[in-house]
Protein backbone atom coordinates (compact mmCIF):
# COMPACT_ATOMS: atom_id res chain seq x y z
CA UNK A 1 0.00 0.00 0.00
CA UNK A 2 3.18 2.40 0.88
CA UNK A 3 3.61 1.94 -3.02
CA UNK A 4 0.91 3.39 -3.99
CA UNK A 5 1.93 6.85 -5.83
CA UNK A 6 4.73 6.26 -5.60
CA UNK A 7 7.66 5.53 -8.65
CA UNK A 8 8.73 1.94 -8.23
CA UNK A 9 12.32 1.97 -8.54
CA UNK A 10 13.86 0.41 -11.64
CA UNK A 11 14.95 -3.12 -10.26
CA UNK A 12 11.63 -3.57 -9.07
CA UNK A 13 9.54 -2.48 -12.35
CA UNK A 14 12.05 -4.69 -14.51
CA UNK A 15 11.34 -7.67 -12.06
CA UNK A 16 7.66 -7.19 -12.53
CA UNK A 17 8.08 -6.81 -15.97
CA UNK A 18 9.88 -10.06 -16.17
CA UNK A 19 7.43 -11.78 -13.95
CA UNK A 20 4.46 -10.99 -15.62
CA UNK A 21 5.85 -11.80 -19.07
CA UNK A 22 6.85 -15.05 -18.13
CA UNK A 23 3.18 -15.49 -16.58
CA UNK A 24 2.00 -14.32 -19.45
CA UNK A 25 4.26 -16.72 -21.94
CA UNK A 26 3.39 -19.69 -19.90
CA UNK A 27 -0.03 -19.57 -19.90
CA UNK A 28 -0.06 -18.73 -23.79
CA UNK A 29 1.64 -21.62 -24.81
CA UNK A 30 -0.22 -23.39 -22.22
CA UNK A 31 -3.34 -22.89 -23.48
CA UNK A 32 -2.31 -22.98 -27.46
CA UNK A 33 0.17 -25.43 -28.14
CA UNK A 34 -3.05 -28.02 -28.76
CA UNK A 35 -5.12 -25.03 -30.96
CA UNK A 36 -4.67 -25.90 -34.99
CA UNK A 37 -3.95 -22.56 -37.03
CA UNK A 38 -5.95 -23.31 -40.31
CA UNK A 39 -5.69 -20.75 -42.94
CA UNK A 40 -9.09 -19.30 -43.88
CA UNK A 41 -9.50 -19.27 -47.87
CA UNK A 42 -10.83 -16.37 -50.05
CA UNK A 43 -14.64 -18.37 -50.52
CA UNK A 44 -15.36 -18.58 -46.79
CA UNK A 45 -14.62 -14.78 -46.83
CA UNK A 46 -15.27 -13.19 -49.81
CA UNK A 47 -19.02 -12.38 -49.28
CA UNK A 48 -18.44 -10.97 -45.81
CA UNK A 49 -19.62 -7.46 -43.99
CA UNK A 50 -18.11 -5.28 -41.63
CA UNK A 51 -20.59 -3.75 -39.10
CA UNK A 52 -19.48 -1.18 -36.35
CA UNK A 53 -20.95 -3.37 -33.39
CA UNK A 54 -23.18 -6.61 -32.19
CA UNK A 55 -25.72 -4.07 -31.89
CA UNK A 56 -25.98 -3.49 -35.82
CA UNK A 57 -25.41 -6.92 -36.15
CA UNK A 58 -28.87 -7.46 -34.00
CA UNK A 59 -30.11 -5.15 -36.57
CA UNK A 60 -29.26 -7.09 -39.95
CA UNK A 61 -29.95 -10.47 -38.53
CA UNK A 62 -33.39 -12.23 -39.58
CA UNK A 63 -36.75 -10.75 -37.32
CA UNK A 64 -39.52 -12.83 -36.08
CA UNK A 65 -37.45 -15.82 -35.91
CA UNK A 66 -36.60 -18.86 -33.86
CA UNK A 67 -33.46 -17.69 -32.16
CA UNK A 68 -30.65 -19.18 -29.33
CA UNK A 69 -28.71 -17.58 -26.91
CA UNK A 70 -25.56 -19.37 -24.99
CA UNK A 71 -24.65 -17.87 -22.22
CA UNK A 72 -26.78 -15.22 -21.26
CA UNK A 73 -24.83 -14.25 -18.11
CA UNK A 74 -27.64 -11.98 -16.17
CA UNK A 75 -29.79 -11.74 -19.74
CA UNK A 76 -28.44 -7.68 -20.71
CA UNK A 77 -27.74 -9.36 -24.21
CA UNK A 78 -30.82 -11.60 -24.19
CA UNK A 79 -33.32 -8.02 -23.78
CA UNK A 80 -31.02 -6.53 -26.88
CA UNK A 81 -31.87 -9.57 -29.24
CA UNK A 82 -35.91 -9.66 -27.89
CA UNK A 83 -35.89 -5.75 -28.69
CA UNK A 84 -34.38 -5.44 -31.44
CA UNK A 85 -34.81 -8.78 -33.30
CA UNK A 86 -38.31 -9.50 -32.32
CA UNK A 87 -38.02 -12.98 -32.38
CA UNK A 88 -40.80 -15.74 -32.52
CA UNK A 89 -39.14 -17.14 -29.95
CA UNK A 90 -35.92 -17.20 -27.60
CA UNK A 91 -34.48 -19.98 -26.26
CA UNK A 92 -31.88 -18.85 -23.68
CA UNK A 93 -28.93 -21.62 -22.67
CA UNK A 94 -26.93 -21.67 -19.63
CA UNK A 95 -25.88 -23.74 -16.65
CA UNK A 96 -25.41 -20.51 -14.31
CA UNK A 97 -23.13 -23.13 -12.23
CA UNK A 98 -20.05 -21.47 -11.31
CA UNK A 99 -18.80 -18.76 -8.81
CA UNK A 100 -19.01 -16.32 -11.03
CA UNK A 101 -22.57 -17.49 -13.59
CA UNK A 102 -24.41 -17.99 -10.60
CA UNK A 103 -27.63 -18.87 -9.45
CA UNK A 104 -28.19 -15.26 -8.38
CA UNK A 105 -27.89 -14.42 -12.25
CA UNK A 106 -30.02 -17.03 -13.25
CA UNK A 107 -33.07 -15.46 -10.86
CA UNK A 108 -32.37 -12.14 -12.05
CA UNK A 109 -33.32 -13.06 -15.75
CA UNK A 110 -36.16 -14.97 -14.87
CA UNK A 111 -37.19 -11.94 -13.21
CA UNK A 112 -36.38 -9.36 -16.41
CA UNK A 113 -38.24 -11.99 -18.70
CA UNK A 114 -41.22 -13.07 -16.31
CA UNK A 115 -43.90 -12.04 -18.81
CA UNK A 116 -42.56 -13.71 -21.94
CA UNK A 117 -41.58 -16.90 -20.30
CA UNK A 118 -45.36 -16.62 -18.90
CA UNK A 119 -46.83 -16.46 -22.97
CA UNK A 120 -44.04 -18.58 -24.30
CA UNK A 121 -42.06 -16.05 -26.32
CA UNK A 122 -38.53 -16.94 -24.06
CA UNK A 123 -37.80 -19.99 -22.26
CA UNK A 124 -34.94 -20.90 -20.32
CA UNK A 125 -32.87 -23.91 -21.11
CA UNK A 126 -30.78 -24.90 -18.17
CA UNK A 127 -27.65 -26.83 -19.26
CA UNK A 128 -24.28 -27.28 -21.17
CA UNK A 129 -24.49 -25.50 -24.39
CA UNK A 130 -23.01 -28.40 -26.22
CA UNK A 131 -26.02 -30.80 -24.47
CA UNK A 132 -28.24 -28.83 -24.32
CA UNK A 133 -28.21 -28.60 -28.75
CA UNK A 134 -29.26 -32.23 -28.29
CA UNK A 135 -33.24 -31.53 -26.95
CA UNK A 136 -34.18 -29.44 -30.75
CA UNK A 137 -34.98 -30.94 -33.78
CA UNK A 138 -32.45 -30.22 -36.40
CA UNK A 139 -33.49 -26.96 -38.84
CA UNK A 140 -35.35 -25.00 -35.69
CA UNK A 141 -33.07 -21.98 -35.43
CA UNK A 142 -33.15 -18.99 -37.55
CA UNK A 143 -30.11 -17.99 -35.65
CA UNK A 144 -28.38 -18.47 -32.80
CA UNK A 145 -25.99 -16.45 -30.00
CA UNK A 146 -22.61 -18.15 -29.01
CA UNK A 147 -21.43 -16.20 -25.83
CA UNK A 148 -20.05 -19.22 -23.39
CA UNK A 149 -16.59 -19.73 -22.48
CA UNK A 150 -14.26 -18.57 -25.35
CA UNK A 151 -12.18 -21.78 -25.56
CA UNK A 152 -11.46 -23.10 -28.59
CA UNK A 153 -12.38 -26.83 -27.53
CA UNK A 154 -15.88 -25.56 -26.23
CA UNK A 155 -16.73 -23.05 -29.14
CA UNK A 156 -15.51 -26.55 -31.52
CA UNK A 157 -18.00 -28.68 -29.46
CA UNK A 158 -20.65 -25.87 -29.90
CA UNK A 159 -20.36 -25.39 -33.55
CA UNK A 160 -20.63 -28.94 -33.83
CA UNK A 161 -23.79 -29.80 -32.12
CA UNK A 162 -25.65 -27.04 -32.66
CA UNK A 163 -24.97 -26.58 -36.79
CA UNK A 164 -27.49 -29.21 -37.89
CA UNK A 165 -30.11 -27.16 -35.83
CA UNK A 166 -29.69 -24.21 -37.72
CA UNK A 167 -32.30 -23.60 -40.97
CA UNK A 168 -30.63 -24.13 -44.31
CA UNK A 169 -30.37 -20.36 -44.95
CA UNK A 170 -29.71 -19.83 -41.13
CA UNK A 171 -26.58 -18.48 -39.12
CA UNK A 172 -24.60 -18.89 -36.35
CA UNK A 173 -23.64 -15.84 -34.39
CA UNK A 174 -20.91 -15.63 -31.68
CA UNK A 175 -18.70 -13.20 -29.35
CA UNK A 176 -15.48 -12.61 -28.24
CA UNK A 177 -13.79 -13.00 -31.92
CA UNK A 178 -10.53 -12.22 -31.27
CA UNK A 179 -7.01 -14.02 -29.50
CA UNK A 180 -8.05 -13.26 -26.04
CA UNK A 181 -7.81 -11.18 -23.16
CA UNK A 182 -4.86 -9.25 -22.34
CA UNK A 183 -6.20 -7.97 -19.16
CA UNK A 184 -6.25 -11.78 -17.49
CA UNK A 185 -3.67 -13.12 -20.04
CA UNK A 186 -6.14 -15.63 -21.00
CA UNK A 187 -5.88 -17.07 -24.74
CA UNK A 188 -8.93 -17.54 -26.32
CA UNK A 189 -9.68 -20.01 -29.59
CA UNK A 190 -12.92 -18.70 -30.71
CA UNK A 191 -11.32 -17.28 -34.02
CA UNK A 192 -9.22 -20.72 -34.71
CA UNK A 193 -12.75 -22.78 -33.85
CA UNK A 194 -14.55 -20.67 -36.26
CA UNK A 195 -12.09 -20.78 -39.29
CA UNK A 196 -11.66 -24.63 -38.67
CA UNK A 197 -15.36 -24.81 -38.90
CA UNK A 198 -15.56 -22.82 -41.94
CA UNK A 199 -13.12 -24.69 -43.93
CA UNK A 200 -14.41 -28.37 -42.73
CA UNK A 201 -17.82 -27.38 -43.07
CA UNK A 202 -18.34 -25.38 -45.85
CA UNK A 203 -19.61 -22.28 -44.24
CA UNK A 204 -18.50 -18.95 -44.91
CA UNK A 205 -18.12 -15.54 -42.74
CA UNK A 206 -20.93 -13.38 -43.32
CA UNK A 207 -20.61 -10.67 -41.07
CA UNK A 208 -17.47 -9.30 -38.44
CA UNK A 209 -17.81 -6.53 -35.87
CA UNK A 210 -15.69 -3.90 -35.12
CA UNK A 211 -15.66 -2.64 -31.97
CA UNK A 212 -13.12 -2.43 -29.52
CA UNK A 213 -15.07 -3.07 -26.45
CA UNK A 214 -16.96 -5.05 -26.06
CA UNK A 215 -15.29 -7.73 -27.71
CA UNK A 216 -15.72 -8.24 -31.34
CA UNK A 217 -18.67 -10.65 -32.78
CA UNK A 218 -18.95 -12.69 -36.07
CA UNK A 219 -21.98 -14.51 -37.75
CA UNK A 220 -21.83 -17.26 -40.32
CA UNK A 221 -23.42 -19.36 -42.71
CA UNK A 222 -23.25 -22.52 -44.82
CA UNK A 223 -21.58 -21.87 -48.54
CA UNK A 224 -23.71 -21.73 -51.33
CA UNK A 225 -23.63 -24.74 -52.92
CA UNK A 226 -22.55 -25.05 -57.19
């Protein structure tokens, strides 16, 4: 606390520095050395948007539709995408099961969504987003919301499961494209998940955000076929 305004002498600051670089090192090639670095081609991007935030994205994406959020945190998102995209109906996904996605989050959006869960237009799905992909029949979504964990294993097991759910012409939507966070040197794979999707799959990227906080979002869709 004595520190506090105070210039750190230069031993100390060039200790820190070292420290917190070789945190920072070991936890990035920690949590990469496993994540594949596939090269995107020119069809998965060539049809694809910039928009200036998710908020514009909300605002090109299809209305009146069948829609999926995962990981709705305390539901701030989830009231964006039921203003603004009007949808038929919202499924919202979480487990809510950790210190931090708690229960207490999970009773504060049943509280901000009490009327529409009452005449059906949201309903809570309480589960793994990966499992939970498992209870729809495949071709119900006009769109889904990918907003869980960041990993690159998890957002691989979510584009998985949840891509045969989506409608032919359909898209799946996500956040936090981009290598991670610098604040908690945390590596991210989102943006490796995707692109490996894309190129396996044959889906393209449709749309990108640009915004520099929150974190970025993309949306994409299968390729046209011929």
């Amino acid at each position: 606390m004595k520190l506090i305004g105070k210039v750190l002498p230069k031993s100390i600051k060039k200790k820190l520095r070292k420290h917190y670089f070789q945190q920072f090192k070991t936890n990035h090639i920690k949590q990469s050395e496993h994540i594949p670095k596939p090269n995107i081609q020119q069809q998965h991007i060539q049809n694809a948007r910039l928009l200036s935030s998710r908020v514009s994205l909300l605002e090109v994406l299809p209305k009146n539709g069948v829609v999926a959020e995962l990981g709705v945190d305390e539901g701030n998102f989830s009231q964006q995408i039921f203003d603004k995209s009007e949808p038929s109906k919202l499924y919202l996904v979480d487990f809510w099961g950790t210190s931090r996605y708690n229960e207490t989050k999970k009773k504060l959006v049943h509280k901000k969504f009490e009327n529409q869960m009452i005449n059906g237009k949201v309903e809570i799905k309480l589960g793994f987003s990966f499992d939970t992909a498992q209870s729809f029949e495949d071709s119900t979504f006009d769109w889904i919301y990918i907003d869980t964990d960041h990993s690159y294993e998890t957002t691989k097991k979510e584009l998985a499961a949840w891509a045969p759910k989506i409608k032919p012409n359909g898209m799946i939507c996500g956040h936090d494209y981009v290598m991670g966070n610098w604040n908690s040197l945390w590596k991210y794979g989102v943006i490796e998940a995707v692109h490996e999707f894309c190129i396996s799959e044959n889906w393209e990227i449709i749309f990108l955000t640009t915004e520099m906080s929150p974190n970025p979002s993309f949306a994409i869709r299968r390729l046209a076929s011929g």
